[in-house]
N, C-alpha and C. Protein backbone atom coordinates (compact mmCIF):
# COMPACT_ATOMS: atom_id res chain seq x y z
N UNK A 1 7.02 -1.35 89.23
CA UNK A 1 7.81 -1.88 90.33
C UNK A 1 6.92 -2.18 91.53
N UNK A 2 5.53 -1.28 91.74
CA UNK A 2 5.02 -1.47 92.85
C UNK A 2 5.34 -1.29 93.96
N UNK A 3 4.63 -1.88 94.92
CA UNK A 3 4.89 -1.05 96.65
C UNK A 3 6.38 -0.74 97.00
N UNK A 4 7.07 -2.26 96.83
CA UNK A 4 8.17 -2.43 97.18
C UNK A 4 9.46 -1.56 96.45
N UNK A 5 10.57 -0.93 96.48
CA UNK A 5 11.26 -0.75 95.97
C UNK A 5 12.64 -1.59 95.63
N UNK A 6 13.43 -1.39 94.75
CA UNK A 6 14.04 -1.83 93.83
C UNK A 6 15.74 -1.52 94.16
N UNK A 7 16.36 -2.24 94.50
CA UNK A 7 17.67 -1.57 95.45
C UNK A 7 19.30 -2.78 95.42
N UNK A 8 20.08 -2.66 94.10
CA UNK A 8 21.33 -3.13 94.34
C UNK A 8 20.59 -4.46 93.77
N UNK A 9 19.52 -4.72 92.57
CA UNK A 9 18.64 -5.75 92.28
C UNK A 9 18.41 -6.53 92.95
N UNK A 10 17.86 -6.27 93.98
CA UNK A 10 16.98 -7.02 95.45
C UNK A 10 15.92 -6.00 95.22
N UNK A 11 14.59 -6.61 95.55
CA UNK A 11 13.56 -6.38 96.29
C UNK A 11 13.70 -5.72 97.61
N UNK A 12 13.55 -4.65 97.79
CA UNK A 12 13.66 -4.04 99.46
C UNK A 12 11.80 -3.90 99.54
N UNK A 13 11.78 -4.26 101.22
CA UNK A 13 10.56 -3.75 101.66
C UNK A 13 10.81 -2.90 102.80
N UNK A 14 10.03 -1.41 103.08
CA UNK A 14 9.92 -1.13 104.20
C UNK A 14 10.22 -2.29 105.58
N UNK A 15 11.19 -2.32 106.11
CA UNK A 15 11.37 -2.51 107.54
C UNK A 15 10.44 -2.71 108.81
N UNK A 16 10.17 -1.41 108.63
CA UNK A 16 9.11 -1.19 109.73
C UNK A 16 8.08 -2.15 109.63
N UNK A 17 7.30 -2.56 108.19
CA UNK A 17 5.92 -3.37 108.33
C UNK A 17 6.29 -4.57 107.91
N UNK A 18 5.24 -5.64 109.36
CA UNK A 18 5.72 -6.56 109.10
C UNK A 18 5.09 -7.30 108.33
N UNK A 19 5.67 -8.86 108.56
CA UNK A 19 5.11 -9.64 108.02
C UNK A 19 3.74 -10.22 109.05
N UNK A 20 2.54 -10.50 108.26
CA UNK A 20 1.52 -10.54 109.03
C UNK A 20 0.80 -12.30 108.97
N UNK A 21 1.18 -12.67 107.73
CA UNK A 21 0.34 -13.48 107.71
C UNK A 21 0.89 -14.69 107.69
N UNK A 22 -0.08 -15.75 108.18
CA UNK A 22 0.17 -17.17 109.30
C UNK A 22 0.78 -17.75 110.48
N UNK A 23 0.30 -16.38 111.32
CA UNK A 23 0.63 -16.23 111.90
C UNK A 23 -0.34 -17.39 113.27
N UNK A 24 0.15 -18.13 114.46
CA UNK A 24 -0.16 -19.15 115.32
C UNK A 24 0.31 -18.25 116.65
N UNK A 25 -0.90 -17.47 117.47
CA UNK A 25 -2.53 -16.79 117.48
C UNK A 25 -2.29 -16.07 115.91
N UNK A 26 -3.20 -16.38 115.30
CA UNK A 26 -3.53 -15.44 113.89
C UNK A 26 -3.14 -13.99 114.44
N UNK A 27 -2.94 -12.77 113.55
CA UNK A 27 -2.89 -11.48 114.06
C UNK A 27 -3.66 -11.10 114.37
N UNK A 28 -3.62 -9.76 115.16
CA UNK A 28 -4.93 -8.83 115.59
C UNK A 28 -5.41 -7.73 114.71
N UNK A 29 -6.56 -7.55 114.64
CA UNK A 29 -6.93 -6.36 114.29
C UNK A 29 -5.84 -5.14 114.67
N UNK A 30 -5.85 -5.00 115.95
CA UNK A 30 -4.93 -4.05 116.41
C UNK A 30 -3.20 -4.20 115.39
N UNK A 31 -3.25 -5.30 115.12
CA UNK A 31 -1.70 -5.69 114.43
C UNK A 31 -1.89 -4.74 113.18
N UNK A 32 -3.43 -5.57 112.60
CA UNK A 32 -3.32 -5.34 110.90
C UNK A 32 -3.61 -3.35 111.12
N UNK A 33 -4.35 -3.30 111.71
CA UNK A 33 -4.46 -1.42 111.82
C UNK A 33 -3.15 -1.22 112.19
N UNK A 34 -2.03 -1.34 112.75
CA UNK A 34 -0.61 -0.48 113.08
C UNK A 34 -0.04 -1.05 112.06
N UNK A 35 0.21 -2.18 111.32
CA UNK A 35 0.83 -2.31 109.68
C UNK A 35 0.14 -1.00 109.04
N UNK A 36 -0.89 -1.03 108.76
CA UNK A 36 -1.76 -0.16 107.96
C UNK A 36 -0.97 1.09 108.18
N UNK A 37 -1.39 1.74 109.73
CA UNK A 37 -1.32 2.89 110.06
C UNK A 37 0.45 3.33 109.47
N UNK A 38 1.81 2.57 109.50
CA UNK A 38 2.51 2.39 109.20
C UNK A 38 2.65 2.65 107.98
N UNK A 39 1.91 2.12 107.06
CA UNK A 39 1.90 2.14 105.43
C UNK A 39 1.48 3.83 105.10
N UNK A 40 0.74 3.64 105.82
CA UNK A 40 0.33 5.63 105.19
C UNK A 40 1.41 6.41 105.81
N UNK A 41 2.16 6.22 106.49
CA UNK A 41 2.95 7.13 107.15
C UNK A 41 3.74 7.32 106.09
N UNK A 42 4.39 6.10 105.66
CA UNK A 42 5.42 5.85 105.27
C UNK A 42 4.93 6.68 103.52
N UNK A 43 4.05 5.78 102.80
CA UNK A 43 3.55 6.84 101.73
C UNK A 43 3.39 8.34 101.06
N UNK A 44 3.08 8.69 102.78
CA UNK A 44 2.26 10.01 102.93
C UNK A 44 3.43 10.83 103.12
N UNK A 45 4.96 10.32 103.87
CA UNK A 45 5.74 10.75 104.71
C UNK A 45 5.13 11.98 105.42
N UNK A 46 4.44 11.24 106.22
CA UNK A 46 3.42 12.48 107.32
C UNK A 46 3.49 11.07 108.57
N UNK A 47 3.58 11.64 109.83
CA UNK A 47 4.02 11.02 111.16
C UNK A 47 2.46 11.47 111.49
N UNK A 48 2.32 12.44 111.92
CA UNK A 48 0.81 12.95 112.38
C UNK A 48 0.65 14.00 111.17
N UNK A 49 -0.86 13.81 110.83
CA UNK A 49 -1.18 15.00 109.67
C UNK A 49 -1.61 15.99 110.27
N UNK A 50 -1.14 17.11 109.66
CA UNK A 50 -2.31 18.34 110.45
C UNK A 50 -3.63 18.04 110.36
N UNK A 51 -4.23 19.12 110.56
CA UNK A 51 -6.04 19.16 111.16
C UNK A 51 -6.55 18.96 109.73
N UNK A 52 -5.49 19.65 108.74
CA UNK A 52 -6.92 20.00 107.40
C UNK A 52 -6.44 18.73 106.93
N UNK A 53 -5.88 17.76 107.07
CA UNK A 53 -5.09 16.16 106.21
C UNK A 53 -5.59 14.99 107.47
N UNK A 54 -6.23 15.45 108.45
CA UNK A 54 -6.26 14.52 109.59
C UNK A 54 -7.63 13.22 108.97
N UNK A 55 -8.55 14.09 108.38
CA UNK A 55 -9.69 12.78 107.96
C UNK A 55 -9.13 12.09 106.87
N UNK A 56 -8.51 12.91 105.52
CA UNK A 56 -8.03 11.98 104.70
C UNK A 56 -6.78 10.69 105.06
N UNK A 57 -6.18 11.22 106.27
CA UNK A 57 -4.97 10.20 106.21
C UNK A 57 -6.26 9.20 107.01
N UNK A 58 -6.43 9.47 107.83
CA UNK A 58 -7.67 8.48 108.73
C UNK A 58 -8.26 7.36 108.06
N UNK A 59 -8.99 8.46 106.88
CA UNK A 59 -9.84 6.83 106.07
C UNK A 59 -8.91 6.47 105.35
N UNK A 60 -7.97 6.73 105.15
CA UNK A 60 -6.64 5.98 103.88
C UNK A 60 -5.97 4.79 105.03
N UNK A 61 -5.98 5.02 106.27
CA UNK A 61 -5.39 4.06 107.46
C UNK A 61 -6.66 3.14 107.42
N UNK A 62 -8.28 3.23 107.11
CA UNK A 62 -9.08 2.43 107.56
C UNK A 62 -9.60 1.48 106.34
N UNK A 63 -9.12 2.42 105.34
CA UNK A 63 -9.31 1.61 103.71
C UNK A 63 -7.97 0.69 103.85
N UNK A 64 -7.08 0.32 104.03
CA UNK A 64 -5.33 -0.57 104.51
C UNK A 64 -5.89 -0.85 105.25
N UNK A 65 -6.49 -0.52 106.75
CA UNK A 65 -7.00 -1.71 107.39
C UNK A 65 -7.39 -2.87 106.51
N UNK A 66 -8.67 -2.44 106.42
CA UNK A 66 -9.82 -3.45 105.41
C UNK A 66 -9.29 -3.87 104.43
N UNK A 67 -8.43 -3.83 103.54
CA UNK A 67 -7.63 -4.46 102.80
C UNK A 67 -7.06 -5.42 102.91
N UNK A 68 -6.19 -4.69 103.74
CA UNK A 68 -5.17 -5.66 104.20
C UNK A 68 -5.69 -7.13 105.22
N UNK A 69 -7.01 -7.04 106.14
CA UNK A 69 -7.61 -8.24 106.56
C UNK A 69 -8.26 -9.12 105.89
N UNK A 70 -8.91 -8.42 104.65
CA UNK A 70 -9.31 -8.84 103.26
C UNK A 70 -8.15 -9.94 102.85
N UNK A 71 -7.12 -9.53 102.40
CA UNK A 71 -6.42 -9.89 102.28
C UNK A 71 -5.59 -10.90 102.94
N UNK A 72 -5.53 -11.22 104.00
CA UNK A 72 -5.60 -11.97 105.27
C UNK A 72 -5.88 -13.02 105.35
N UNK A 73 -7.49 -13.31 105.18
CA UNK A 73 -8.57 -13.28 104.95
C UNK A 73 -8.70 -14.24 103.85
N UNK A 74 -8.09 -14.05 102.92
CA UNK A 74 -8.20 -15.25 101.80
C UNK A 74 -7.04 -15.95 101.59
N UNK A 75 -5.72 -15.70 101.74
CA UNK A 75 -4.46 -16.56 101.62
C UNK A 75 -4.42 -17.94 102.54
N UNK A 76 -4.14 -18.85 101.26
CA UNK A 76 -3.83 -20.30 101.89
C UNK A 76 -2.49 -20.22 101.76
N UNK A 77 -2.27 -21.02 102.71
CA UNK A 77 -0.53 -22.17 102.30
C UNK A 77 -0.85 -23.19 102.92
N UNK A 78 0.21 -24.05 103.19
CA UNK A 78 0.47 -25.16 103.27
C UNK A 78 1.85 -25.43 104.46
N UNK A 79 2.70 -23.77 104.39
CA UNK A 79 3.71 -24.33 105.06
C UNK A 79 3.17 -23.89 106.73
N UNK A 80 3.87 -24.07 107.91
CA UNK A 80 3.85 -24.05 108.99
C UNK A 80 3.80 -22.80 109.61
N UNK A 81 2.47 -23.03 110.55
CA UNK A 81 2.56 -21.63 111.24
C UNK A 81 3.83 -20.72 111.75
N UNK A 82 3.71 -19.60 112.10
CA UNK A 82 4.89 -18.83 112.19
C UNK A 82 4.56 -18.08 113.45
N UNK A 83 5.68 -18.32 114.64
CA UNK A 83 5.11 -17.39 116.03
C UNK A 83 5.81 -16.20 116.31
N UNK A 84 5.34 -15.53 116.96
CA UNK A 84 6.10 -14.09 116.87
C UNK A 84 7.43 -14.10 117.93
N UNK A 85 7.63 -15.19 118.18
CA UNK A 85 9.07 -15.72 119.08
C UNK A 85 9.97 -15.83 118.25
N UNK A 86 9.72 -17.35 117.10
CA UNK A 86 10.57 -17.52 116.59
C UNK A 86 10.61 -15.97 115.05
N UNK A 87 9.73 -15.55 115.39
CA UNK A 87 9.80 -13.80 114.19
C UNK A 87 11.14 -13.18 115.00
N UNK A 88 11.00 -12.83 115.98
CA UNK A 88 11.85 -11.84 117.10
C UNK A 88 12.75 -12.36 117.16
N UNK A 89 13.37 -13.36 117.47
CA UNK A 89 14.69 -14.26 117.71
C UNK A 89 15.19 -14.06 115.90
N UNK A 90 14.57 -14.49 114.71
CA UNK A 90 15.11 -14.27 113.64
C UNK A 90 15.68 -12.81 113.44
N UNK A 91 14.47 -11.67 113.65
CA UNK A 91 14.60 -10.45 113.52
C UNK A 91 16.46 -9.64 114.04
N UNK A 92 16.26 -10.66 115.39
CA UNK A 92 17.73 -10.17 116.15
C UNK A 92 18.47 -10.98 115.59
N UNK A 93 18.65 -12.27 115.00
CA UNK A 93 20.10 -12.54 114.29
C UNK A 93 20.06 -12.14 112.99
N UNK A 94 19.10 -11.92 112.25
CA UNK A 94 19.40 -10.63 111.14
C UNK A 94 20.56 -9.30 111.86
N UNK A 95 19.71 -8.14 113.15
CA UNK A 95 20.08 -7.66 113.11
C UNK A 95 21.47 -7.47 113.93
N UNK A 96 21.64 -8.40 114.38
CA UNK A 96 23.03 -9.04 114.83
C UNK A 96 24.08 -9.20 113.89
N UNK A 97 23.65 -9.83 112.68
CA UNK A 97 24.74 -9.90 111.78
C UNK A 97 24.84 -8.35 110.71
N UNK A 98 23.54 -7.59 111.22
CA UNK A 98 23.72 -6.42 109.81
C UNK A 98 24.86 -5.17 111.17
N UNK A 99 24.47 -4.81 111.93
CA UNK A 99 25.03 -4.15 113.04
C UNK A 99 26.14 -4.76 113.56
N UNK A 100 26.06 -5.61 114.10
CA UNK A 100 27.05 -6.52 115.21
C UNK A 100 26.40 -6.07 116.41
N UNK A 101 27.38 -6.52 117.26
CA UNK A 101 27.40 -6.85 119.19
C UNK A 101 26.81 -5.37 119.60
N UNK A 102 26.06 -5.21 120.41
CA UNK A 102 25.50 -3.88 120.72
C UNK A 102 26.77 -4.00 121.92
N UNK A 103 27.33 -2.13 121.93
CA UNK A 103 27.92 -2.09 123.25
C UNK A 103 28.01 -1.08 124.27
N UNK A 104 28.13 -1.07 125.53
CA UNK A 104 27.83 -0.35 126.43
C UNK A 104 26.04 -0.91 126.87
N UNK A 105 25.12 -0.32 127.84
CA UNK A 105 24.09 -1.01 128.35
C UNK A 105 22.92 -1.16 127.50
């Protein structure tokens, strides 16, 4: 099945990480390290590791770095850049229609 899990026969992905690539400014380092850092959390289900798990989660966040820019890094397409405006504006009428009307402030 791989990363993703398997749910009501849809494909679910973690939430939290986004989508990164073709992006118009390309992403940041800083982006692809907090996807990363994200991915081990989520794996590890560890938020902060203790002291004796603190180097292994570390280089497992810096090996997903490098991967994942690797990865980056070589994907073509063809279709149209994607800005993190029109990401955010989608993101909220997704979550507009899964929630509804937020109420009170």
């Amino acid at each position: 099945m791989g990363l993703a899990g398997w749910l009501g026969g849809r494909l679910r992905m973690c939430r939290n990480i986004r989508v990164l690539f073709n992006f118009e400014p390309p992403v940041t380092e800083a982006e692809i390290e907090a996807a990363a850092l994200q991915y081990v959390r989520k794996v590890s289900g560890v938020v902060k590791p203790s002291k004796a798990n603190e180097r292994v989660f570390q280089a497992a966040v810096a090996r997903v770095t490098e991967a994942t820019a690797e990865l980056l890094a070589g994907l073509e397409t063809a279709g149209a850049k994607r800005t993190r405006e029109e990401e955010a504006a989608k993101a909220k009428a997704r979550n507009l229609a899964r929630f509804g009307e937020k109420t009170g402030t």
